[in-house]
C-alpha atoms as a PDB file:
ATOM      1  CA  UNK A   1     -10.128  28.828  61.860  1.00  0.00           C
ATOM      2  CA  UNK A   2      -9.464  25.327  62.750  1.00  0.00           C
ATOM      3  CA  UNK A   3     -11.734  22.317  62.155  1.00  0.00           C
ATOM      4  CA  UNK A   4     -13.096  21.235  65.689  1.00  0.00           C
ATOM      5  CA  UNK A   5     -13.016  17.523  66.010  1.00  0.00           C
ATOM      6  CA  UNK A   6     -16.571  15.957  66.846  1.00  0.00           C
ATOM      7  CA  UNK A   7     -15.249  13.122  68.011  1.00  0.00           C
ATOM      8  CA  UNK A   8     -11.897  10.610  68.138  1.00  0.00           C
ATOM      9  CA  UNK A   9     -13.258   7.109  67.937  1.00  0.00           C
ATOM     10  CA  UNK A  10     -10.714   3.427  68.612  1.00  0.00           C
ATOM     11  CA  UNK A  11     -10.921   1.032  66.412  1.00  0.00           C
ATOM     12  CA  UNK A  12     -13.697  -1.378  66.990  1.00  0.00           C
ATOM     13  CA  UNK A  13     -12.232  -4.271  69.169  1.00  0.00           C
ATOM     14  CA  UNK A  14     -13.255  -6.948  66.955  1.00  0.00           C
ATOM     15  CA  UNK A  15     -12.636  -7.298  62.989  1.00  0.00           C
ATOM     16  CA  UNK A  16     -15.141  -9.115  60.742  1.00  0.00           C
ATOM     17  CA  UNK A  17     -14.572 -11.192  57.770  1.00  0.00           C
ATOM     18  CA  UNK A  18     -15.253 -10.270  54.218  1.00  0.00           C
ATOM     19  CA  UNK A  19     -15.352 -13.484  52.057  1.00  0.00           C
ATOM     20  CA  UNK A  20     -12.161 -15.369  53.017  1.00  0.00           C
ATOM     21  CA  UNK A  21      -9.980 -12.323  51.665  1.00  0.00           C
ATOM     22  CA  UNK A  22     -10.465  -8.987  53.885  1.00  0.00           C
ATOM     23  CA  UNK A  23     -10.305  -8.901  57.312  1.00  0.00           C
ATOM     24  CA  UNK A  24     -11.863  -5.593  58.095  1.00  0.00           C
ATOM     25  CA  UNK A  25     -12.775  -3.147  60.801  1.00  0.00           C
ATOM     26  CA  UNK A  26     -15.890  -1.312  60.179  1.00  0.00           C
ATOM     27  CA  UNK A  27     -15.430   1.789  60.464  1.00  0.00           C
ATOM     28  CA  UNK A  28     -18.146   3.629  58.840  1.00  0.00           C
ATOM     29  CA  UNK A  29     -21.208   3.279  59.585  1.00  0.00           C
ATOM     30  CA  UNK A  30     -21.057   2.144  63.313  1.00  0.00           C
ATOM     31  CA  UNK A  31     -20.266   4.097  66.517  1.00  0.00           C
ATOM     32  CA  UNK A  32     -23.630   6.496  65.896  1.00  0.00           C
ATOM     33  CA  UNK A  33     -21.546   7.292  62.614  1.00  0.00           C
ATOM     34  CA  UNK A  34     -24.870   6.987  59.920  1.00  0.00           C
ATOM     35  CA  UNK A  35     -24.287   6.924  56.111  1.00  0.00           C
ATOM     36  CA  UNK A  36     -25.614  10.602  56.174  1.00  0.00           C
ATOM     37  CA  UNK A  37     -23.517  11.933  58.255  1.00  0.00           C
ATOM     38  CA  UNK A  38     -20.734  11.052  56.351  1.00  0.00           C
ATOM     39  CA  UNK A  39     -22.340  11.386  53.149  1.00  0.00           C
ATOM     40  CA  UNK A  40     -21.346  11.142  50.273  1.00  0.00           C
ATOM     41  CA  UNK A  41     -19.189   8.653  52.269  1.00  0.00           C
ATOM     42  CA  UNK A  42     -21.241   5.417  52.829  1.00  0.00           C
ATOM     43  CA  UNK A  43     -18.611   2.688  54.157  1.00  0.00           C
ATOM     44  CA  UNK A  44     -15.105   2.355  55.224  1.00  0.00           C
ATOM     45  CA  UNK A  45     -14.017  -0.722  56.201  1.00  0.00           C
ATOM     46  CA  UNK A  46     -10.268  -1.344  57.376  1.00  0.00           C
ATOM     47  CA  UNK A  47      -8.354  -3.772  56.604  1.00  0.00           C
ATOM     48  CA  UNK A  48      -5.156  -3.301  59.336  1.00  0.00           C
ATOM     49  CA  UNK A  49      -2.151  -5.160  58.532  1.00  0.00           C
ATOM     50  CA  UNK A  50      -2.576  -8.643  59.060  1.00  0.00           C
ATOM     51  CA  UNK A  51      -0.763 -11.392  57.118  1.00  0.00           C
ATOM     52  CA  UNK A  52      -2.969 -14.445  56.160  1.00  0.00           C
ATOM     53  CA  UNK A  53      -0.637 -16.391  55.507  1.00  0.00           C
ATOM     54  CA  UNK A  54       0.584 -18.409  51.935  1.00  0.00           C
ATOM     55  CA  UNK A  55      -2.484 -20.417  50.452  1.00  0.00           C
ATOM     56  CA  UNK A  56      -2.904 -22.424  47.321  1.00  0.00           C
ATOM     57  CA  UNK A  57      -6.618 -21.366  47.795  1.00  0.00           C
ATOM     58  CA  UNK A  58      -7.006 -17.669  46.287  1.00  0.00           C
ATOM     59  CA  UNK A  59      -8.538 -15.668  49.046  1.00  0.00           C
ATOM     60  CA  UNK A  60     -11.271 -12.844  48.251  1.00  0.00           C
ATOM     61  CA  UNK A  61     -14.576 -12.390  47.319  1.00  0.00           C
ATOM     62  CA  UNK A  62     -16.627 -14.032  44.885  1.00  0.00           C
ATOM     63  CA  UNK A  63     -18.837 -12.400  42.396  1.00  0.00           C
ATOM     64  CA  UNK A  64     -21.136  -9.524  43.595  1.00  0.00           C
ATOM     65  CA  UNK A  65     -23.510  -6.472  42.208  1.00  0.00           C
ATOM     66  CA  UNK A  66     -22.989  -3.423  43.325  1.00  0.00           C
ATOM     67  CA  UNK A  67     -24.999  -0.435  42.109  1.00  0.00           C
ATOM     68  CA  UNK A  68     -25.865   3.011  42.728  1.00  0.00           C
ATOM     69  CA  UNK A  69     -22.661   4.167  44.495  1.00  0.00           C
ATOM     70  CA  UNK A  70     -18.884   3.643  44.213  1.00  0.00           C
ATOM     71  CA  UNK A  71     -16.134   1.496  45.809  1.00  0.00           C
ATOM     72  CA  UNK A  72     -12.992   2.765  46.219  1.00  0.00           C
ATOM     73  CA  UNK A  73      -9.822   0.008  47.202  1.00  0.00           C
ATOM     74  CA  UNK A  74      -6.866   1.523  48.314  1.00  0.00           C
ATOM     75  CA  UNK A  75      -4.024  -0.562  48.893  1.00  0.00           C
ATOM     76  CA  UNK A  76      -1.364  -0.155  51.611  1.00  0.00           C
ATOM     77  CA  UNK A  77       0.344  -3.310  51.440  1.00  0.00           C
ATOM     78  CA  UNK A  78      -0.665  -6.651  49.648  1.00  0.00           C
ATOM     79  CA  UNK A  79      -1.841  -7.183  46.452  1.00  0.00           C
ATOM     80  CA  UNK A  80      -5.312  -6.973  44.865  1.00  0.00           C
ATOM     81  CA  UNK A  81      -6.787  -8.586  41.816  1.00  0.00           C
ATOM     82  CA  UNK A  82      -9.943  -7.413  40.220  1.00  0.00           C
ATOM     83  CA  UNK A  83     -12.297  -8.703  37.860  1.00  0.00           C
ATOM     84  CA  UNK A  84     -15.858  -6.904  36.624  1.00  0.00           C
ATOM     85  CA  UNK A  85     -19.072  -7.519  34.085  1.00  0.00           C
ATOM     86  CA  UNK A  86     -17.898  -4.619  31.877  1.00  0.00           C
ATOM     87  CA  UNK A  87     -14.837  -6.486  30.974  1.00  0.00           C
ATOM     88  CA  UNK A  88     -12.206  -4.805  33.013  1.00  0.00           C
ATOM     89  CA  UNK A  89      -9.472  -6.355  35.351  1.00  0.00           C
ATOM     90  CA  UNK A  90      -6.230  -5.434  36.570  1.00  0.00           C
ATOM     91  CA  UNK A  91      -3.753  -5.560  39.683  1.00  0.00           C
ATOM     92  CA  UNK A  92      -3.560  -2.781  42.671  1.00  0.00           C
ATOM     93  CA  UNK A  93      -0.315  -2.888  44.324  1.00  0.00           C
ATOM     94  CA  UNK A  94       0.755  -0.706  47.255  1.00  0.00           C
ATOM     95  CA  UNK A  95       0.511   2.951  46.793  1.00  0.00           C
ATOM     96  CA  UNK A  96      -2.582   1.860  43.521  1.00  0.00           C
ATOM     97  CA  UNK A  97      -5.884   2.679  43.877  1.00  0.00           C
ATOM     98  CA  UNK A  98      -8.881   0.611  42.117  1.00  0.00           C
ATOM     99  CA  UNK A  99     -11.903   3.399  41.804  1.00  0.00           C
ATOM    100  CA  UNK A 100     -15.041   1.513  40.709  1.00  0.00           C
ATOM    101  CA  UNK A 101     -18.376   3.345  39.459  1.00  0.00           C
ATOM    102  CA  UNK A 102     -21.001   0.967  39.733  1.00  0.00           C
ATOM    103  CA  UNK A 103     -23.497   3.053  38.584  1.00  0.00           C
ATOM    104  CA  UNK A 104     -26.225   1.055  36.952  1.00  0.00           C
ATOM    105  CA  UNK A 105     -25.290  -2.124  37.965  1.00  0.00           C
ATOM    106  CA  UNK A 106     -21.940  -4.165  37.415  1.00  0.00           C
ATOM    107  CA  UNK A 107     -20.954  -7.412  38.947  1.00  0.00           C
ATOM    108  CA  UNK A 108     -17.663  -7.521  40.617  1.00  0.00           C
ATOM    109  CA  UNK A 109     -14.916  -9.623  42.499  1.00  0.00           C
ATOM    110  CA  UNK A 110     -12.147  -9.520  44.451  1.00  0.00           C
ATOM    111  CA  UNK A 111      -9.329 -11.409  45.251  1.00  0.00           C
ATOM    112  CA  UNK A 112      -5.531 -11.530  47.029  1.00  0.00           C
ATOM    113  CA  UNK A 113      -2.857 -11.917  43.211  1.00  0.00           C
ATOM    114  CA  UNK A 114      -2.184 -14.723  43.041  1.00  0.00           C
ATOM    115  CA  UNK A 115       1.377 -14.701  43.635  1.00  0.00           C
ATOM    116  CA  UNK A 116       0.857 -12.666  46.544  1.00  0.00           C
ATOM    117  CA  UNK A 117      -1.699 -15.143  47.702  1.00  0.00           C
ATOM    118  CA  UNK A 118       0.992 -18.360  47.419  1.00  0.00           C
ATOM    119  CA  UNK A 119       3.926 -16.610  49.208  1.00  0.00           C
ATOM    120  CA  UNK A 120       2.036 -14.652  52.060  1.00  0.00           C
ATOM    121  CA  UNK A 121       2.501 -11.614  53.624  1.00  0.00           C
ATOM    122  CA  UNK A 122       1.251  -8.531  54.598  1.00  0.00           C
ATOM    123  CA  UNK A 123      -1.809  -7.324  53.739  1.00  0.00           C
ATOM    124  CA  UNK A 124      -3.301  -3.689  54.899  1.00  0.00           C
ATOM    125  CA  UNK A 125      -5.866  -2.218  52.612  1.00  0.00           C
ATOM    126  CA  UNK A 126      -9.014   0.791  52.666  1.00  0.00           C
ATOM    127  CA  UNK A 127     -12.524   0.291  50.893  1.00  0.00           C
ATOM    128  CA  UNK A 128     -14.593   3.153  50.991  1.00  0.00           C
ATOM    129  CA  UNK A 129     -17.955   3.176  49.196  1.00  0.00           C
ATOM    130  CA  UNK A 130     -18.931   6.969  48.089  1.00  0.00           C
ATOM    131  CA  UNK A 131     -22.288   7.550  47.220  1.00  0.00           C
ATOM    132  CA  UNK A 132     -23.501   8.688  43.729  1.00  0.00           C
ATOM    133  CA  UNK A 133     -26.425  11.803  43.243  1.00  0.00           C
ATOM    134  CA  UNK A 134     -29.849  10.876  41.979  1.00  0.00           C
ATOM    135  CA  UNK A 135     -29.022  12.199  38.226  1.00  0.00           C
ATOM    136  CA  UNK A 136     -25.611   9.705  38.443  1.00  0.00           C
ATOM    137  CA  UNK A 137     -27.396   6.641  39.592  1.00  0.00           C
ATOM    138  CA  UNK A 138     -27.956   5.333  36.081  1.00  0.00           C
ATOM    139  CA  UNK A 139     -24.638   6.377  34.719  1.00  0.00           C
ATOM    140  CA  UNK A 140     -22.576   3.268  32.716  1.00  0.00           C
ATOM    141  CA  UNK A 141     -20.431   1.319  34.838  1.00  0.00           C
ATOM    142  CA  UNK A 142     -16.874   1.950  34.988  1.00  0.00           C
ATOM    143  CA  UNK A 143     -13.617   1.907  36.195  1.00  0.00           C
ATOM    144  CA  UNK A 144     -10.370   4.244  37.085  1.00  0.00           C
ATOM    145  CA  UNK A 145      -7.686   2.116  37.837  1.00  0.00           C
ATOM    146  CA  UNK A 146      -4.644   5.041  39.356  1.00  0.00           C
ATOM    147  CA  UNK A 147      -1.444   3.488  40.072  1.00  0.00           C
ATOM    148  CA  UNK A 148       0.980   5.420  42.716  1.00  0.00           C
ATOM    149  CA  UNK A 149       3.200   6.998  39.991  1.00  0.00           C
ATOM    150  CA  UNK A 150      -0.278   9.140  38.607  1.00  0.00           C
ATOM    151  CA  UNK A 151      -1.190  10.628  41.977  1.00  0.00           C
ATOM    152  CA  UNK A 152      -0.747  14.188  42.690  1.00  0.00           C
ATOM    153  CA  UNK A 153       2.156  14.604  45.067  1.00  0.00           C
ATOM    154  CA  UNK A 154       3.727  17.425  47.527  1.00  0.00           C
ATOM    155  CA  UNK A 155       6.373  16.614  49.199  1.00  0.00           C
ATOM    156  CA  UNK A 156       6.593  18.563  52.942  1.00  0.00           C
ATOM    157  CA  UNK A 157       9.260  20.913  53.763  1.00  0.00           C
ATOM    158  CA  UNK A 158      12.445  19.136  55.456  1.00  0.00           C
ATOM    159  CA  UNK A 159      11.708  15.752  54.138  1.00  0.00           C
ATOM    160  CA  UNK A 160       8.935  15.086  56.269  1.00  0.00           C
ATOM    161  CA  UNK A 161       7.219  13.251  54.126  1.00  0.00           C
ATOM    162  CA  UNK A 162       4.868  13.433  51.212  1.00  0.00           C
ATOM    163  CA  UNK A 163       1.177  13.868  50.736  1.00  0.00           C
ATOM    164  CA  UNK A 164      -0.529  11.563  47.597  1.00  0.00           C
ATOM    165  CA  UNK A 165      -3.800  13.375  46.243  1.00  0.00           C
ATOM    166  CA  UNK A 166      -5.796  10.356  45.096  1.00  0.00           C
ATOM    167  CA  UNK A 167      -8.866  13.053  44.637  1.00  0.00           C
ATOM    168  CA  UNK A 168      -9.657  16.764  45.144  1.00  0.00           C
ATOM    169  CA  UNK A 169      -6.990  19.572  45.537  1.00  0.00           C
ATOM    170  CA  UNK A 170      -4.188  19.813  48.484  1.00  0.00           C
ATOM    171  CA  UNK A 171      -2.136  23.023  48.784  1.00  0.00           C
ATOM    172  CA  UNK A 172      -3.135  23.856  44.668  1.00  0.00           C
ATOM    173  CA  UNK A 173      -2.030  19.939  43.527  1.00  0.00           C
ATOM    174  CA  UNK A 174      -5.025  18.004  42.133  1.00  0.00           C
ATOM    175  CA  UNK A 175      -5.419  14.531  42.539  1.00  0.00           C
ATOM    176  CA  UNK A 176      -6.506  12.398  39.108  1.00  0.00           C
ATOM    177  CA  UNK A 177      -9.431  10.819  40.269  1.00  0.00           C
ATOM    178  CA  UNK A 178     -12.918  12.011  38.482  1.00  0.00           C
ATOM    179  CA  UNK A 179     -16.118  12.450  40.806  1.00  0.00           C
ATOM    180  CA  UNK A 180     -19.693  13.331  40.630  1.00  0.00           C
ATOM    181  CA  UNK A 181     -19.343  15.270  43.432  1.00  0.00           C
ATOM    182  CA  UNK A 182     -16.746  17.186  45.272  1.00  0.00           C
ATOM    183  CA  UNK A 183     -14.483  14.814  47.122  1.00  0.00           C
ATOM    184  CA  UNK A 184     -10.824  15.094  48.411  1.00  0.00           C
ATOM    185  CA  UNK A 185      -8.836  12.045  49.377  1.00  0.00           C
ATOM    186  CA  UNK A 186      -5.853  12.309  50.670  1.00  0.00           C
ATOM    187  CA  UNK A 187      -2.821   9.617  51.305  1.00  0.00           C
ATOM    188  CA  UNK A 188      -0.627  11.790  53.785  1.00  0.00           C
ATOM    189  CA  UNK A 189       2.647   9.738  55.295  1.00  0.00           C
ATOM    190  CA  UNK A 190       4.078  12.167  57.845  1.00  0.00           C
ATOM    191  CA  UNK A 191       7.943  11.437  59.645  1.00  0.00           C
ATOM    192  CA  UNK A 192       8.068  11.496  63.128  1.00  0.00           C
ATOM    193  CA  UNK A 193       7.965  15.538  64.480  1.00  0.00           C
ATOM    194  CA  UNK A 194       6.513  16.783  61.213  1.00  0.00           C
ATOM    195  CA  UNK A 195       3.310  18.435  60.644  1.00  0.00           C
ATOM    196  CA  UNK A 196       1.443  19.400  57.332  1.00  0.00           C
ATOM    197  CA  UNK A 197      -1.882  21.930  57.426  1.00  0.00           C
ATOM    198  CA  UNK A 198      -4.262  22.392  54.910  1.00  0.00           C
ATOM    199  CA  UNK A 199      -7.746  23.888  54.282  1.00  0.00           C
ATOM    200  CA  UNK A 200     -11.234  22.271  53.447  1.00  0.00           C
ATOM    201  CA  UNK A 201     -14.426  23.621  52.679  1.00  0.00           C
ATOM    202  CA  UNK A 202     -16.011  24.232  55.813  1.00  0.00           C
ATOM    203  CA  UNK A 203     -19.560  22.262  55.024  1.00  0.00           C
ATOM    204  CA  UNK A 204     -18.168  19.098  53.869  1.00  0.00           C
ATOM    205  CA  UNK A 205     -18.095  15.913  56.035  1.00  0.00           C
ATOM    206  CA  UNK A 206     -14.404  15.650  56.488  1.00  0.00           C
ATOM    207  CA  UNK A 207     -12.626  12.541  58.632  1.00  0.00           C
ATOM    208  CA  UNK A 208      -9.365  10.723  59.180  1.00  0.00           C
ATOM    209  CA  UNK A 209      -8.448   7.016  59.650  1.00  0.00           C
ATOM    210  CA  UNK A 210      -4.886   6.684  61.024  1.00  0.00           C
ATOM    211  CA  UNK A 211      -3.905   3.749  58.904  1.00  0.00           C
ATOM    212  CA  UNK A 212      -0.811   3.880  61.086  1.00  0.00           C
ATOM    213  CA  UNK A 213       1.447   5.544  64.059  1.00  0.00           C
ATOM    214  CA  UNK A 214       0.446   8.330  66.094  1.00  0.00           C
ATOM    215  CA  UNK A 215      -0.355  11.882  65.435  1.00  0.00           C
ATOM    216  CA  UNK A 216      -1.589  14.985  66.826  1.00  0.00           C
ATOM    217  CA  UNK A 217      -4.362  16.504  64.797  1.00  0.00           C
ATOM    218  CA  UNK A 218      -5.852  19.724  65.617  1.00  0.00           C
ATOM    219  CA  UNK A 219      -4.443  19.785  68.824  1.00  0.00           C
ATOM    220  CA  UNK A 220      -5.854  16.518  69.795  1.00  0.00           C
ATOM    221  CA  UNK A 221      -4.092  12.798  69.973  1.00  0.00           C
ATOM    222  CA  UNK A 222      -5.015  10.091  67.612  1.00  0.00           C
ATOM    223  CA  UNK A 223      -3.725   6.574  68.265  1.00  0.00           C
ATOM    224  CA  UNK A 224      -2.960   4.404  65.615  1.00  0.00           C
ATOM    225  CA  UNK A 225      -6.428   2.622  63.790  1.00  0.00           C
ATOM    226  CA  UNK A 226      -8.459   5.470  65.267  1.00  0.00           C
ATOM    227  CA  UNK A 227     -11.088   7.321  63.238  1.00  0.00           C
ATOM    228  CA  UNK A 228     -11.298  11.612  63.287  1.00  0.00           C
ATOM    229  CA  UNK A 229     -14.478  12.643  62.756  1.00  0.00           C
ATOM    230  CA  UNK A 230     -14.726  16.511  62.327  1.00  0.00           C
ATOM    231  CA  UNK A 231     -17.288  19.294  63.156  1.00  0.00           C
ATOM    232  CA  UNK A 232     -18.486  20.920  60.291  1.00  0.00           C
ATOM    233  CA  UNK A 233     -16.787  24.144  61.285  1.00  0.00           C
ATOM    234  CA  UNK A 234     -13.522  26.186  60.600  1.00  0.00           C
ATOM    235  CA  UNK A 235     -11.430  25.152  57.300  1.00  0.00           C
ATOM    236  CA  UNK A 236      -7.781  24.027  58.772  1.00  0.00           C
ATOM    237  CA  UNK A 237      -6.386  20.759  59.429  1.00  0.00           C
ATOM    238  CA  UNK A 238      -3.518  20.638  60.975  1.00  0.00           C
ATOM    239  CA  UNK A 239      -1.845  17.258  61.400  1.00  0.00           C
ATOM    240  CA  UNK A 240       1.463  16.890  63.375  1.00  0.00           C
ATOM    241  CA  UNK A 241       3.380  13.180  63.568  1.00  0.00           C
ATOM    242  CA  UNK A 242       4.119  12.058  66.961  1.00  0.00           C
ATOM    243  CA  UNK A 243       6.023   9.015  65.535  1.00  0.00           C
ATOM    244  CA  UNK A 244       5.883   7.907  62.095  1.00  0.00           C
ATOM    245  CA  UNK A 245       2.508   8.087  60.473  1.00  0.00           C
ATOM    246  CA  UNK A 246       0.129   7.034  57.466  1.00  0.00           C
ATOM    247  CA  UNK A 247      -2.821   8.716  57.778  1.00  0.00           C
ATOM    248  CA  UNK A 248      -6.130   8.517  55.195  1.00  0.00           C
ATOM    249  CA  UNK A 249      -7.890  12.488  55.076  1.00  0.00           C
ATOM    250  CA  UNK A 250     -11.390  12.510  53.357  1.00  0.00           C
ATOM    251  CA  UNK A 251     -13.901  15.122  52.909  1.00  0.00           C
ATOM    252  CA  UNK A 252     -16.976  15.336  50.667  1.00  0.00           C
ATOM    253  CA  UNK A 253     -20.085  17.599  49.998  1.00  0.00           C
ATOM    254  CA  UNK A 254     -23.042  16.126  51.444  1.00  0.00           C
ATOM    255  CA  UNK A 255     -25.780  14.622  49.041  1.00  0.00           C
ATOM    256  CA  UNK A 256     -28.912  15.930  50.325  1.00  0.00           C
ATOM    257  CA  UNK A 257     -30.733  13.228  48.985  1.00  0.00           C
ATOM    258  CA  UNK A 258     -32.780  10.417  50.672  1.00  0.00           C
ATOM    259  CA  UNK A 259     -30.564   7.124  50.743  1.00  0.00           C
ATOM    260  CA  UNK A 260     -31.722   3.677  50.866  1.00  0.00           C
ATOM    261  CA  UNK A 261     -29.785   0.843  51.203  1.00  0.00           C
ATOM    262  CA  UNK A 262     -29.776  -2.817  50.964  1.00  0.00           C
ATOM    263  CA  UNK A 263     -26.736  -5.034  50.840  1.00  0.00           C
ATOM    264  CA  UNK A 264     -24.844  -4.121  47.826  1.00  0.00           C
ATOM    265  CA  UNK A 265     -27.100  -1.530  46.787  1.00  0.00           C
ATOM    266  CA  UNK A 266     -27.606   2.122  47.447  1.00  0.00           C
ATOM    267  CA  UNK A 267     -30.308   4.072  45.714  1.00  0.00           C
ATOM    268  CA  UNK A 268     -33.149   7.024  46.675  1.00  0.00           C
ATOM    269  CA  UNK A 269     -36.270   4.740  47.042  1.00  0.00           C
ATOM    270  CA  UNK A 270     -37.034   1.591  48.240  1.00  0.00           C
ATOM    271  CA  UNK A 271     -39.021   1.146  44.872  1.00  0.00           C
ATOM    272  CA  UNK A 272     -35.974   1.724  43.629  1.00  0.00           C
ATOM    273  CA  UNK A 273     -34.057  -1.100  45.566  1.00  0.00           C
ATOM    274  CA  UNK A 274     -37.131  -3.490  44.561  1.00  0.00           C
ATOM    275  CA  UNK A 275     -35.688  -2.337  40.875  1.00  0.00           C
ATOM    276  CA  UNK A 276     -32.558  -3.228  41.554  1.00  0.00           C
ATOM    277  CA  UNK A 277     -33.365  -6.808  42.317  1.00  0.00           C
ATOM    278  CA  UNK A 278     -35.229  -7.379  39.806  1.00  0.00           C
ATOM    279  CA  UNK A 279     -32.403  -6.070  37.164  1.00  0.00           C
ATOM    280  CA  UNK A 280     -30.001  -7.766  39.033  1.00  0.00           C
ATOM    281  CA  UNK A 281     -32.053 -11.617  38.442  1.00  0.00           C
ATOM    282  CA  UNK A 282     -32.945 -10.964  35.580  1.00  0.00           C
ATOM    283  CA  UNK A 283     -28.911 -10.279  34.010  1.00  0.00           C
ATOM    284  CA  UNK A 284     -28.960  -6.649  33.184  1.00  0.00           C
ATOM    285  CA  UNK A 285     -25.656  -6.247  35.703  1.00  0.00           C
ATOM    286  CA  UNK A 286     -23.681  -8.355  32.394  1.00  0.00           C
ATOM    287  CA  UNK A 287     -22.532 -11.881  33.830  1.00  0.00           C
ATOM    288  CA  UNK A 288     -18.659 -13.001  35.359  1.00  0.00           C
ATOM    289  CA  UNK A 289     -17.477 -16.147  36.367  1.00  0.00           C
END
């Protein structure tokens, strides 16, 4: 049985500005979209292709906590430079994928390469913050940094195009990324008149972002930059490619926890959030420059 769609929501008509770096569309939450009904999926913002421009000035975002949850850069086009508390760094170029686990606390930035950032370009990237369970909250921070060449790949009958598992399982191929909980991610770039299908458990939250083109999924149309959000019903997706198309698939079991949120962290309790603050002043996230 086929997944009915709940919904097919446009991109919001105006982006908003994360530091100077990340011009993003919110995607999740907003439109009646909560954090638990996408849960574990807190956030997606979306950066669509836009070219800032060369700058001397490194664009980005300065140092940040997180804790409590996960962020999760994937990068389309552009360049991404990371730096954390823990002592890791490193690059994402298009195709990479920078999977963060804040956990107890880390402090974080981001930034265009700087190479990248002096000759200009464009620049399309996905952020999606996935929540952690209770139990996982504390864990150590840490970081999976997957470059294209590690993803699990199938590539569709009659060249039409290939499907990158970042996480979960697609048609028996497993994607490398680790979670707490069950979560499939899927980087699916259909040619024009193509179609994949593929099953899901029927509970989790399951959505797609068409990062670009046009496709038919389920039966229904999807414009480019609009946002799929499915019943919890039926397994099957069924996504066919009107024109050429890059399309994001996630799905997750639900936490059935309480979430509270505030800013950059996510946790069960607002005592807990009053915690956070108070580890976060007094240096227990580590310190960056």
């Amino acid at each position: 049985m086929k997944k009915s769609i709940e919904k097919i929501f446009p991109r919001p008509a105006q982006p908003g500005m994360v530091g100077d770096g990340f011009r993003v569309y919110n995607m999740v939450p907003g439109n009646g979209i909560t954090k638990r009904r996408m849960s574990p999926f807190l956030l997606l913002d979306f950066n669509a292709e836009f070219d800032f421009g060369p700058s001397d000035h490194i664009r980005g975002v300065d140092v940040h906590p997180h804790k409590g949850f996960e962020t999760v850069t994937i990068a389309y086009k552009g360049s991404v430079a990371h730096h954390d508390s823990s002592g890791n760094s490193g690059v994402i170029n298009p195709g990479d994928v920078q999977w963060m686990t804040a956990g107890a606390g880390i402090l974080h930035k981001e930034y265009h390469e700087e190479n990248f950032s002096r000759a200009g370009g464009p620049f399309e990237m996905v952020q999606l913050w996935v929540n952690l369970p209770a139990k996982d909250k504390s864990t150590k921070a840490h970081y999976q940094g997957i470059t294209a060449d590690q993803m699990g790949k199938v590539q569709l009958p009659e060249n039409g195009g290939i499907v990158n598992i970042i996480a979960g399982v697609f048609q028996d191929t497993k994607g490398p990324a680790e979670t707490y909980t069950a979560v499939n991610l899927f980087d699916i770039k259909l040619e024009k008149g193509h179609q994949t299908a593929f099953n899901v458990p029927q509970h989790h939250n399951s959505a797609i972002l068409v990062v670009n083109g046009e496709a038919e999924v389920n039966g229904q149309l999807a414009k480019e930059h609009s946002f799929v959000l499915f019943e919890n019903d039926g397994e099957e997706v069924v996504i066919k490619a009107n024109e050429q198309a890059v399309l994001l698939f996630m799905s997750g079991e639900p936490i059935d926890e309480p979430i509270v949120s505030y800013g950059p962290f996510v946790m069960n309790t607002q005592e807990e959030i009053y915690q956070a603050f108070e580890d976060f002043q007094a240096g227990k996230f580590g310190t960056l420059e």
